[in-house]
Structures are given as C-alpha cells and as structure tokens.
N, C-alpha and C. Protein backbone atom coordinates (compact mmCIF):
# COMPACT_ATOMS: atom_id res chain seq x y z
N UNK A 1 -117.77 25.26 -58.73
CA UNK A 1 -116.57 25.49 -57.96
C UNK A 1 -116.67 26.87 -57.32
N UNK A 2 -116.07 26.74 -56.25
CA UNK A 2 -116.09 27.69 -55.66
C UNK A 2 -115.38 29.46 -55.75
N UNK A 3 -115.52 30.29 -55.60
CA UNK A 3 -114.79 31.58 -56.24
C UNK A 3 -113.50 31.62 -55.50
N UNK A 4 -112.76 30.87 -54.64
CA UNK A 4 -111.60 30.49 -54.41
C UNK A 4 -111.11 29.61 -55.48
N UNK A 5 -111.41 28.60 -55.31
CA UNK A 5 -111.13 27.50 -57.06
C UNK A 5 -111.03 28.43 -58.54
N UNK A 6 -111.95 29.46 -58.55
CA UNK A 6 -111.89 29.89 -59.87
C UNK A 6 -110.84 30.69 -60.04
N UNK A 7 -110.07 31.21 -59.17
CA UNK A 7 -109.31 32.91 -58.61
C UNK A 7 -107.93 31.47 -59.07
N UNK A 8 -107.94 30.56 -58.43
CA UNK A 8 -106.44 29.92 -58.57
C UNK A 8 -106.19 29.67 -60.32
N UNK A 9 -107.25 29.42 -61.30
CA UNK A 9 -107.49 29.09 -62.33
C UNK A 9 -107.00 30.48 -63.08
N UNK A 10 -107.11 31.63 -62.61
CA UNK A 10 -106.36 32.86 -63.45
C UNK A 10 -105.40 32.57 -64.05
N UNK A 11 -104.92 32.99 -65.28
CA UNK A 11 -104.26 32.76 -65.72
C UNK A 11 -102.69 34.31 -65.33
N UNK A 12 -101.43 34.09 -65.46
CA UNK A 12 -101.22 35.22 -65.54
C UNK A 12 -100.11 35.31 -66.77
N UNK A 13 -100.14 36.70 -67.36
CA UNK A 13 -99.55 37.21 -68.16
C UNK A 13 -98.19 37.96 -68.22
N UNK A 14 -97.01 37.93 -68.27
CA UNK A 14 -95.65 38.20 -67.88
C UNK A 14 -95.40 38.90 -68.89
N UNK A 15 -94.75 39.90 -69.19
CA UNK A 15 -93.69 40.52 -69.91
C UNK A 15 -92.95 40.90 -69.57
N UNK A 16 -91.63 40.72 -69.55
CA UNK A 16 -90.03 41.28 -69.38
C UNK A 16 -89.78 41.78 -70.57
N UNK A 17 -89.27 43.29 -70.18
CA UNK A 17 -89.08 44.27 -71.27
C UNK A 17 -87.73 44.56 -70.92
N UNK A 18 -86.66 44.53 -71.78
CA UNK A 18 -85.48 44.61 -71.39
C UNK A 18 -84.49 45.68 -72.17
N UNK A 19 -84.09 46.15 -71.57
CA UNK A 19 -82.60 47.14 -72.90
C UNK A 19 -81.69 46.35 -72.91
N UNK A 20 -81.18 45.78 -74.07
CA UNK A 20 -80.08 44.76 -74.40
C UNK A 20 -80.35 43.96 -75.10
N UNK A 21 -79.48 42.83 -75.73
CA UNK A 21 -80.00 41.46 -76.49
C UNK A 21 -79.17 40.68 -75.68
N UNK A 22 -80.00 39.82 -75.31
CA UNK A 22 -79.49 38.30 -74.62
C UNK A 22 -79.02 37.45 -75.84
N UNK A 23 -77.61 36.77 -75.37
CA UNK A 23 -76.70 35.90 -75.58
C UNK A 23 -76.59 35.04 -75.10
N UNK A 24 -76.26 33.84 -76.08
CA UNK A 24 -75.84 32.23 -75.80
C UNK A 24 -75.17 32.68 -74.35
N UNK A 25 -75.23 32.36 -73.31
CA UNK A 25 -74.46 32.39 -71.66
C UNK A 25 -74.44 31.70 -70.24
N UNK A 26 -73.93 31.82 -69.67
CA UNK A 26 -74.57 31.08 -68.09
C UNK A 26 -75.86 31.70 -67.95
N UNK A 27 -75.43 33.10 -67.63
CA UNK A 27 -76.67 33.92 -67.43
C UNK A 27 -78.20 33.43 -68.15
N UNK A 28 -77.86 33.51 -69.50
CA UNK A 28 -79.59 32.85 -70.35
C UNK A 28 -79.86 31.48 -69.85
N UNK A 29 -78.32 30.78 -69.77
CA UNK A 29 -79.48 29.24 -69.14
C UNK A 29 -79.88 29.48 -67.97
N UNK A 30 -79.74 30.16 -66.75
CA UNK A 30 -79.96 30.54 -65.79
C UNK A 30 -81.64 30.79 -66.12
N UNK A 31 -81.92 31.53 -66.75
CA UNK A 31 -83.19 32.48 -67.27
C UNK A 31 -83.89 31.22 -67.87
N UNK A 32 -83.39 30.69 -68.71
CA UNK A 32 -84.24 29.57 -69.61
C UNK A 32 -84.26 28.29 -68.64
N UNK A 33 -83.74 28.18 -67.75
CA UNK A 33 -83.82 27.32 -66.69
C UNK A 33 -85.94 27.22 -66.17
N UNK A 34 -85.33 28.75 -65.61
CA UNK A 34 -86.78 29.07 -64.43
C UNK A 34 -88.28 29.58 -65.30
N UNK A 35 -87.78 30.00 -66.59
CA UNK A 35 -88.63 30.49 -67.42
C UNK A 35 -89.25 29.42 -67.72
N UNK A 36 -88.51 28.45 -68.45
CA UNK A 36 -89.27 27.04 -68.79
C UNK A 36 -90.07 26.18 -67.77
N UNK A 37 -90.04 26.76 -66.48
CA UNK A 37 -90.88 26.17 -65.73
C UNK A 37 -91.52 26.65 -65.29
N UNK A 38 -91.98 27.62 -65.42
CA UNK A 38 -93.02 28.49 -65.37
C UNK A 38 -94.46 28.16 -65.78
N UNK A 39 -95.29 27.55 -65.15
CA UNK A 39 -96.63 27.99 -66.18
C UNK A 39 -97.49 29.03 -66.67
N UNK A 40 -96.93 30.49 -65.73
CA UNK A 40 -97.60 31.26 -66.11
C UNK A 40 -96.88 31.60 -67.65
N UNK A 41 -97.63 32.86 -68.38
CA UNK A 41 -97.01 32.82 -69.72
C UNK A 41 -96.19 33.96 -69.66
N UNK A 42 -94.71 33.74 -69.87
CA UNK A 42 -93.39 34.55 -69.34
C UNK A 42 -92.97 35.22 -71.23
N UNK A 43 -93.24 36.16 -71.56
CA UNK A 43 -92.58 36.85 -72.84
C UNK A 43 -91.43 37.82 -72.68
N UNK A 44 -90.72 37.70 -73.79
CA UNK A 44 -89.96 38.92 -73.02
C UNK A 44 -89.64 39.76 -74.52
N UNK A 45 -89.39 40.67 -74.07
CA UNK A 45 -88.99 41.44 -75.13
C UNK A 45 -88.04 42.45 -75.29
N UNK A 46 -86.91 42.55 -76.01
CA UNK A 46 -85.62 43.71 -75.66
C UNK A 46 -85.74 44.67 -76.57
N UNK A 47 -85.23 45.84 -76.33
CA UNK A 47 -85.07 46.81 -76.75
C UNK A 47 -83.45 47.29 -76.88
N UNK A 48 -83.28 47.90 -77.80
CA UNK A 48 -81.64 48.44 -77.82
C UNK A 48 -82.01 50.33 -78.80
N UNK A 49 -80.92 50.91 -77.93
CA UNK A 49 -80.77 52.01 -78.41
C UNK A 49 -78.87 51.96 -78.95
N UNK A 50 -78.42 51.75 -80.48
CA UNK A 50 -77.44 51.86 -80.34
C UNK A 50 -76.98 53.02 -80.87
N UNK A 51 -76.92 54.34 -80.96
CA UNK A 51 -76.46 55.52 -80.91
C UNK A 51 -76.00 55.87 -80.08
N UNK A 52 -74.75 56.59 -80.18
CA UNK A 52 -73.82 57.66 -78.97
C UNK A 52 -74.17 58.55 -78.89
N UNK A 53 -75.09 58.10 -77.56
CA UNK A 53 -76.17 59.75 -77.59
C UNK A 53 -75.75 59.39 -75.76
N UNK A 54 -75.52 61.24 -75.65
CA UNK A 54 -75.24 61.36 -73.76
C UNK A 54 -76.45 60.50 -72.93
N UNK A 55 -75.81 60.28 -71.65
CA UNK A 55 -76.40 59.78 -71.13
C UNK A 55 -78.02 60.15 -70.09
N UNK A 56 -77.97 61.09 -70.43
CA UNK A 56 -79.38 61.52 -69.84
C UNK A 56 -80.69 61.30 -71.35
N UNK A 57 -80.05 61.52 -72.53
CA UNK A 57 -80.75 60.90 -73.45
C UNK A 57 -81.10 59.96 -74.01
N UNK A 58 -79.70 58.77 -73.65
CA UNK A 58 -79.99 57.50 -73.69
C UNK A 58 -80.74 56.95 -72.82
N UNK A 59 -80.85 57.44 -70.94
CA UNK A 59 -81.90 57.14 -70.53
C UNK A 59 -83.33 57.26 -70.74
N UNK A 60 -83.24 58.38 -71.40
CA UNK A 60 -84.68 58.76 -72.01
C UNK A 60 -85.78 58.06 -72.86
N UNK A 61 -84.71 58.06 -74.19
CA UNK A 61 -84.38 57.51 -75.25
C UNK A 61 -84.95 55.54 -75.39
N UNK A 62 -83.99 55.19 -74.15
CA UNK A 62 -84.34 53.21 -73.85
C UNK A 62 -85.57 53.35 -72.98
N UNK A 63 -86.22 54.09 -72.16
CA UNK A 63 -87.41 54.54 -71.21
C UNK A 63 -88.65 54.63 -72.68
N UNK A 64 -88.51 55.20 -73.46
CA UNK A 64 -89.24 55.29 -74.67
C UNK A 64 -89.61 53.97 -75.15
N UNK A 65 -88.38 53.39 -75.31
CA UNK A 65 -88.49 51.99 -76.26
C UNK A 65 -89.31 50.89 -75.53
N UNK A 66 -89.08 50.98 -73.95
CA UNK A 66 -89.55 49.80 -72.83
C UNK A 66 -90.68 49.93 -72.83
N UNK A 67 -91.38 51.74 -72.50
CA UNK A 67 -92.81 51.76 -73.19
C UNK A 67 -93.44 51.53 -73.81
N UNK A 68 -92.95 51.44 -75.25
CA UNK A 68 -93.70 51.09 -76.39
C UNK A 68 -93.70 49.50 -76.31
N UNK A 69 -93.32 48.68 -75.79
CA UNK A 69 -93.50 47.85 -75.67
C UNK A 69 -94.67 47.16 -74.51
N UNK A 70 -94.76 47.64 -73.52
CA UNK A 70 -95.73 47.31 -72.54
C UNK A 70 -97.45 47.09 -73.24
N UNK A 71 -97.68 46.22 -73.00
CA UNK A 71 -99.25 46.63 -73.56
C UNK A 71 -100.28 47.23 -72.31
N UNK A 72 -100.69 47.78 -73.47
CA UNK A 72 -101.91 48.94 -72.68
C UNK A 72 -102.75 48.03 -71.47
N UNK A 73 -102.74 48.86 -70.36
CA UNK A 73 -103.61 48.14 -69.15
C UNK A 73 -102.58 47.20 -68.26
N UNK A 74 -101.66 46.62 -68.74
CA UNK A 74 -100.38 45.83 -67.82
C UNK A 74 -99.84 46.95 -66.86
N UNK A 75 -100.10 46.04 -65.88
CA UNK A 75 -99.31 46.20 -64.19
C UNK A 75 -97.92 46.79 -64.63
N UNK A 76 -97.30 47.74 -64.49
CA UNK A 76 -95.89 47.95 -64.42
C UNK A 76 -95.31 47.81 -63.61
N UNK A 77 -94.11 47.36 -63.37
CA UNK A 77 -93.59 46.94 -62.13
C UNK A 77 -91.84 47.26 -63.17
N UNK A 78 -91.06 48.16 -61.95
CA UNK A 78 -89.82 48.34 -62.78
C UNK A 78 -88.91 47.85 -61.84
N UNK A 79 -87.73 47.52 -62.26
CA UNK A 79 -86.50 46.93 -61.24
C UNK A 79 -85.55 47.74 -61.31
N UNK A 80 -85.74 48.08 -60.20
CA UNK A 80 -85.00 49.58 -59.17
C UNK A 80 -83.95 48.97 -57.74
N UNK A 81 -83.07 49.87 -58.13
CA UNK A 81 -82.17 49.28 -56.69
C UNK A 81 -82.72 50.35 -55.31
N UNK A 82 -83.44 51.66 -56.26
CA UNK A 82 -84.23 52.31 -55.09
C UNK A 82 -85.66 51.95 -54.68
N UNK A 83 -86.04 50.95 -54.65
CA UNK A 83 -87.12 50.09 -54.96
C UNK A 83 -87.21 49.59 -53.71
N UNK A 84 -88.79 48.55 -53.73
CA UNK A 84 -88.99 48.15 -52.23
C UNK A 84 -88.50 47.18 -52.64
N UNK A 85 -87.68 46.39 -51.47
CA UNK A 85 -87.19 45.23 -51.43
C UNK A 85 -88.42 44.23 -50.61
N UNK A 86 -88.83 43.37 -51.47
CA UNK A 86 -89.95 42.37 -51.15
C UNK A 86 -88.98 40.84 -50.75
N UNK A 87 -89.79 40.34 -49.58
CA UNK A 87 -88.90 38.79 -49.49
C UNK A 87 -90.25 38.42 -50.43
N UNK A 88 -89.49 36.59 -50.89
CA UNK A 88 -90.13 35.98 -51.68
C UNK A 88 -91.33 35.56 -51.25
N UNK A 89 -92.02 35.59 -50.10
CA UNK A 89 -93.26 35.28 -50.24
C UNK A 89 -94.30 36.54 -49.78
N UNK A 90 -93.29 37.64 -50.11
CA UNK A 90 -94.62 39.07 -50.30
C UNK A 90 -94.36 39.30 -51.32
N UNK A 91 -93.41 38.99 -52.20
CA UNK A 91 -93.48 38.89 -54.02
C UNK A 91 -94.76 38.20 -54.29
N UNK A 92 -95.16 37.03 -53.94
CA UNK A 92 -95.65 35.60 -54.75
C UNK A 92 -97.26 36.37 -53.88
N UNK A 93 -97.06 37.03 -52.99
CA UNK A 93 -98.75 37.48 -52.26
C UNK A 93 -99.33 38.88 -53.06
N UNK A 94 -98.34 39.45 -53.17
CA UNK A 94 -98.54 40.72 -54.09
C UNK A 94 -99.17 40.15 -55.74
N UNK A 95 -97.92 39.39 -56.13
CA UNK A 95 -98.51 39.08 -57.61
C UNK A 95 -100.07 38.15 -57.25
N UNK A 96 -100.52 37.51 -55.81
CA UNK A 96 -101.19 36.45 -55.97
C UNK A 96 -102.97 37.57 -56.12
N UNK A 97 -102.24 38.93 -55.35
CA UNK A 97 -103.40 39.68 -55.12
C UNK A 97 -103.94 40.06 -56.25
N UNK A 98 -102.89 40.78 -57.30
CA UNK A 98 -103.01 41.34 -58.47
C UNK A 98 -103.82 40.34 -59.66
N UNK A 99 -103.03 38.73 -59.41
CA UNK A 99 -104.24 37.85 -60.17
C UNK A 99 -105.62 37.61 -59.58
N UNK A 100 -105.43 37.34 -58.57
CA UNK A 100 -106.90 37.19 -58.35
C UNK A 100 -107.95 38.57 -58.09
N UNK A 101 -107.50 39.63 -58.31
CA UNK A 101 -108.74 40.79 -58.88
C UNK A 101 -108.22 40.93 -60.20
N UNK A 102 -107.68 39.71 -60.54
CA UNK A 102 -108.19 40.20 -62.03
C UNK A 102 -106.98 41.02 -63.03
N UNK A 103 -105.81 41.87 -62.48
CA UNK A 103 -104.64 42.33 -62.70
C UNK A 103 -103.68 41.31 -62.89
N UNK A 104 -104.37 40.48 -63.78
CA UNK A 104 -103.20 39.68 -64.42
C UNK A 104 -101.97 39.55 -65.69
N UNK A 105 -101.74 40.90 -66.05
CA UNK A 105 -101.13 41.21 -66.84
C UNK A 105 -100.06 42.05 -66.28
N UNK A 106 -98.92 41.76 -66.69
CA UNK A 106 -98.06 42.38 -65.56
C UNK A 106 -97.01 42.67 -66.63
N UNK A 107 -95.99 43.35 -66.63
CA UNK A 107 -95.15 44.50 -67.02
C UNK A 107 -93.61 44.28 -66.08
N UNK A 108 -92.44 43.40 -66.18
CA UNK A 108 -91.33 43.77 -65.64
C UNK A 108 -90.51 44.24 -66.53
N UNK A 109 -89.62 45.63 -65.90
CA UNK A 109 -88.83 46.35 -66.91
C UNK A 109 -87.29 46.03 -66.10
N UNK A 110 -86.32 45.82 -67.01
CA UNK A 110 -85.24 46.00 -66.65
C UNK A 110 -84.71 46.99 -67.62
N UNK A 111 -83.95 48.03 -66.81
CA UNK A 111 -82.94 49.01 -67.63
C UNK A 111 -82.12 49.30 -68.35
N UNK A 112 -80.97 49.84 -68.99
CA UNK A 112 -80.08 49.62 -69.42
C UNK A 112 -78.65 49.90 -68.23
N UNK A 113 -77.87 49.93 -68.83
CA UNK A 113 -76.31 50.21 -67.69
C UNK A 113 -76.13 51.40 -66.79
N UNK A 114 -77.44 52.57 -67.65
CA UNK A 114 -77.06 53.78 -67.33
C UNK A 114 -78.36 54.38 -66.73
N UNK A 115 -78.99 53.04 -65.96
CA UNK A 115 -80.51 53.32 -65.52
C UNK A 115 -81.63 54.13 -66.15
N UNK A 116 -82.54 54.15 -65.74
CA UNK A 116 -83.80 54.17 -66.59
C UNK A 116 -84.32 55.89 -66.27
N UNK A 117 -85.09 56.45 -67.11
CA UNK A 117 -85.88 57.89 -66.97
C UNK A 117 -86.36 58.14 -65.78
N UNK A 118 -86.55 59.27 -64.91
CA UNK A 118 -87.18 59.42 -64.08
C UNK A 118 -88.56 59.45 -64.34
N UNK A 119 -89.25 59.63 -65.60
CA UNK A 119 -90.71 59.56 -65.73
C UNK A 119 -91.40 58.35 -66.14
N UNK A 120 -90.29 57.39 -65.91
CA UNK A 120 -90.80 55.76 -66.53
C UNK A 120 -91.06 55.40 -65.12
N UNK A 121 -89.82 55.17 -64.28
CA UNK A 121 -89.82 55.05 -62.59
C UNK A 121 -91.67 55.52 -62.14
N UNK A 122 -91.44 56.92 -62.32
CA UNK A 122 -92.87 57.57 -62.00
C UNK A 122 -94.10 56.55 -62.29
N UNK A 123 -94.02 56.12 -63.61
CA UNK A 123 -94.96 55.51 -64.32
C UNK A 123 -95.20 54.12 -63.54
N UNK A 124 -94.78 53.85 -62.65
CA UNK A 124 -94.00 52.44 -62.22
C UNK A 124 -95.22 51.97 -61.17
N UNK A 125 -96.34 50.90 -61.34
CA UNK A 125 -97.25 50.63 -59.93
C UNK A 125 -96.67 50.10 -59.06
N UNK A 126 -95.12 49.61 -58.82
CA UNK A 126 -94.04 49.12 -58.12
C UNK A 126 -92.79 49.48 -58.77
N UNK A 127 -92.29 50.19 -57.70
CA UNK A 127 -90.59 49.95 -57.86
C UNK A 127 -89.95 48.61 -57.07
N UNK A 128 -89.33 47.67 -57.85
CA UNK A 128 -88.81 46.70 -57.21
C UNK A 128 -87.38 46.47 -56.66
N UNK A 129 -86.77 46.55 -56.08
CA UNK A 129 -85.66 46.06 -55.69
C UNK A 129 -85.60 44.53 -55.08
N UNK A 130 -83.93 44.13 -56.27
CA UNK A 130 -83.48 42.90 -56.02
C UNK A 130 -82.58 42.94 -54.73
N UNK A 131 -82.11 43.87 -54.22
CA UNK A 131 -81.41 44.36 -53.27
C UNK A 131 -80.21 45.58 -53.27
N UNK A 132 -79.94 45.92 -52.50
CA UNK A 132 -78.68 47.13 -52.55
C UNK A 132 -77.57 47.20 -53.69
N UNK A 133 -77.11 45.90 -53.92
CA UNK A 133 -76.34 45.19 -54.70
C UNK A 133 -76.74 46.01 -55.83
N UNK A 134 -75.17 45.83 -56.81
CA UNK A 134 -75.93 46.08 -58.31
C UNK A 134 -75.23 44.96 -58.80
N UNK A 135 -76.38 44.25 -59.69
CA UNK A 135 -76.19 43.12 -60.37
C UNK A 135 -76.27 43.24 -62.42
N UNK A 136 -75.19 42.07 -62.89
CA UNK A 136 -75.24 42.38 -64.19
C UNK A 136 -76.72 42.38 -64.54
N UNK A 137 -77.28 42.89 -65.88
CA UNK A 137 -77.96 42.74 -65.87
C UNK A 137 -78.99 41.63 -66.71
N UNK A 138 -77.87 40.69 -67.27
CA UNK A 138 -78.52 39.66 -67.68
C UNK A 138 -79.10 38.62 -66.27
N UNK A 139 -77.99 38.58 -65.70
CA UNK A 139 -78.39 37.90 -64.51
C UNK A 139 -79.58 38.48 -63.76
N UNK A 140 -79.70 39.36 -63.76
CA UNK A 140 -81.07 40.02 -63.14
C UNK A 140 -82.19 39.72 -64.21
N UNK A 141 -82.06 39.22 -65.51
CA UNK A 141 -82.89 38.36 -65.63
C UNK A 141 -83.19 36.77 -65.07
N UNK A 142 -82.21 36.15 -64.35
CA UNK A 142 -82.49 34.83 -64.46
C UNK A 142 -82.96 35.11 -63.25
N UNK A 143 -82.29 35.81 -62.17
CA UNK A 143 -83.15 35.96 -60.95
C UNK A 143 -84.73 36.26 -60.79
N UNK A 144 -84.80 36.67 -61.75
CA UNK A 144 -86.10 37.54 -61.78
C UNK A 144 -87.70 36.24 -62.30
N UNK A 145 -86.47 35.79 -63.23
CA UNK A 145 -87.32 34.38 -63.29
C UNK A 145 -87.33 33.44 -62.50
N UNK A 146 -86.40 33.06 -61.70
CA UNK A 146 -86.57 32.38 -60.47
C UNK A 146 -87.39 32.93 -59.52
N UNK A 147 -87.58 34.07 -59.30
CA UNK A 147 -88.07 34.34 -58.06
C UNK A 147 -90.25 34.46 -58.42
N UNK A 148 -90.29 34.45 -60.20
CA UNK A 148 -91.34 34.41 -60.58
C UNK A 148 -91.67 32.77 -60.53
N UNK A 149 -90.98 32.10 -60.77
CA UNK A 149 -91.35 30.47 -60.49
C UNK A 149 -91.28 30.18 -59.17
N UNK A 150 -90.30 30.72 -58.11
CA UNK A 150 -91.16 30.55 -56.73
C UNK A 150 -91.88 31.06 -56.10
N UNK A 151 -92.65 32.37 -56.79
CA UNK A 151 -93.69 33.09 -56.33
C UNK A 151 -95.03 32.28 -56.81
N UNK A 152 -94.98 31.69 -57.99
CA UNK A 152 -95.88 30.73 -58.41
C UNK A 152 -96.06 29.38 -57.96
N UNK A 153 -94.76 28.70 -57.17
CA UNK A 153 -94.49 27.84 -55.99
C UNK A 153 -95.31 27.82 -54.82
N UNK A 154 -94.97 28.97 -54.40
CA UNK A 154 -95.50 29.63 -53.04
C UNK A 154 -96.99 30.14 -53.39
N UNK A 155 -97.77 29.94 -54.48
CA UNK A 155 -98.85 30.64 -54.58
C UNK A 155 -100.05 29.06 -54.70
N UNK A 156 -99.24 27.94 -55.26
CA UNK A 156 -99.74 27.34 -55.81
C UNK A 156 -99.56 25.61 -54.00
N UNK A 157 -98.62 26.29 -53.08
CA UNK A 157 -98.69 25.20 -52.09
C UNK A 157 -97.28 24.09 -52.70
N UNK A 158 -96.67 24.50 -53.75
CA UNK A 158 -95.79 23.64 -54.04
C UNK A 158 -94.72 23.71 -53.40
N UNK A 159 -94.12 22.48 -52.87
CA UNK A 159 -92.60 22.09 -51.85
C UNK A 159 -91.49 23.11 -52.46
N UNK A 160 -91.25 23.46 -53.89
CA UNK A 160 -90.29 24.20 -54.02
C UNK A 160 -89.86 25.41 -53.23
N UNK A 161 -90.75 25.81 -52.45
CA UNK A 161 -90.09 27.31 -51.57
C UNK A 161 -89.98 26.21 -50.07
N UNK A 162 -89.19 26.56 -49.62
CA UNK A 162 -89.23 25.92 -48.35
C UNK A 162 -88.95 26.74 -47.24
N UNK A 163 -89.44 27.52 -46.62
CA UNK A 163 -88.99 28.70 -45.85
C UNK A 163 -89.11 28.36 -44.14
C-alpha cells in the first residue's frame, strides 16, 4: 500500500484535560453523544482544585494539575477565547497534518471559570478558539467533541460535514 494508504491508517490519540467533574447532564450526553463516535481514541481526564485560594493562584494552581496530566511528547493545544479561531475544515486539516507526520498524540485543555496561567497558554502549540462567545464550560466539552468527530468526518471523505 501506498504511503498515502498507510498515513490514513494512523491512529490518533486524544486527551481532554479538564478543571471540573462532569455530571449526569444535557451537556455530558451532548459529549458522550460525539465521543462515542469517534474512532479516534478520545480520554479525558479532570482535574479539580478545591481550596479558597485567590484567583491568580487558583489559575496557577489548576494550570499545574492540567500539566501533570498531559503525557510527555503530546501536541498541546489549549481552548482560548484569545485563540485562533479555525473553521471546521482547517481544524480536521491541521489535526490531519499533525497525524500524518506522525504527531498523533494530542493534548486538549479546557480551563477552569477563572481561566488558565499565562505560562500554560505559553506552553500551548495552538491556542484555540471556539469563538468570541464565552461558553459554559461543560458544553465546551461536547462541542469540542463534535467538532473532533467532524474533523475525523472531513478527514476520512465521510457525508457527515456537508459544507
């Protein structure tokens, strides 16, 4: 097969790193909707800081925790409202680039209420924006999984994106 054929065969690797714990909600079936259809492999993992600690330390503080979670060598990519705003099929070309050299391990962070460290941002091989908007932030998980199942749509020739 050809090294086009083999590049589609990548597998890719997802982690959503989150501050919060997801709850029974619209929002999670929303998420468990697009997640479950996913074939790439979608993990996620939350973090919580619950101490009343000011807010430049709690940003700090949940920026710490999202780190320690990333595994070593994963793509970081953070979700920023100061972020580039990508339409969905320079999402699904970006991630398609990153799998096929091989950067298939990828890193999405969502923040807590009181946004994220300035040296995590830094750390960031993309700042993403969902748009201007600020959205809850469970729901910015389900979006986030939708827009990863039609980036994998759009990567793969499937009718689901229809643009």
């Amino acid at each position: 097969m050809g090294r086009r054929g083999a590049a589609r065969r990548l597998s890719v690797n997802i982690l959503l790193a989150a501050v919060g714990r997801s709850r029974p909600s619209p929002e999670r079936s929303l998420f468990d909707h697009f997640a479950t259809r996913l074939t790439w492999r979608l993990q996620v993992k939350e973090v919580e800081e619950k101490r009343p600690l000011p807010v430049a330390d709690r940003r700090a503080r949940e920026s710490d925790l999202l780190l320690a979670v990333i595994p070593k060598g994963a793509l970081l990519i953070v979700l920023d409202e100061r972020g580039k705003a990508l339409g969905s099929v320079d999402f699904a070309q970006t991630l398609g680039v990153w799998r096929d050299s091989g950067r298939s391990d990828l890193a999405f962070v969502i923040g807590g209420a009181d946004g994220l460290d300035e040296s995590l941002r830094r750390r960031a091989d993309l700042l993403l924006s969902l748009g201007a908007m600020t959205w809850p932030h469970m729901l910015v998980r389900g979006l986030l999984a939708e827009q990863l199942f039609r980036a994998e749509a759009i990567l793969a020739n499937h009718p689901y994106h229809r643009a």
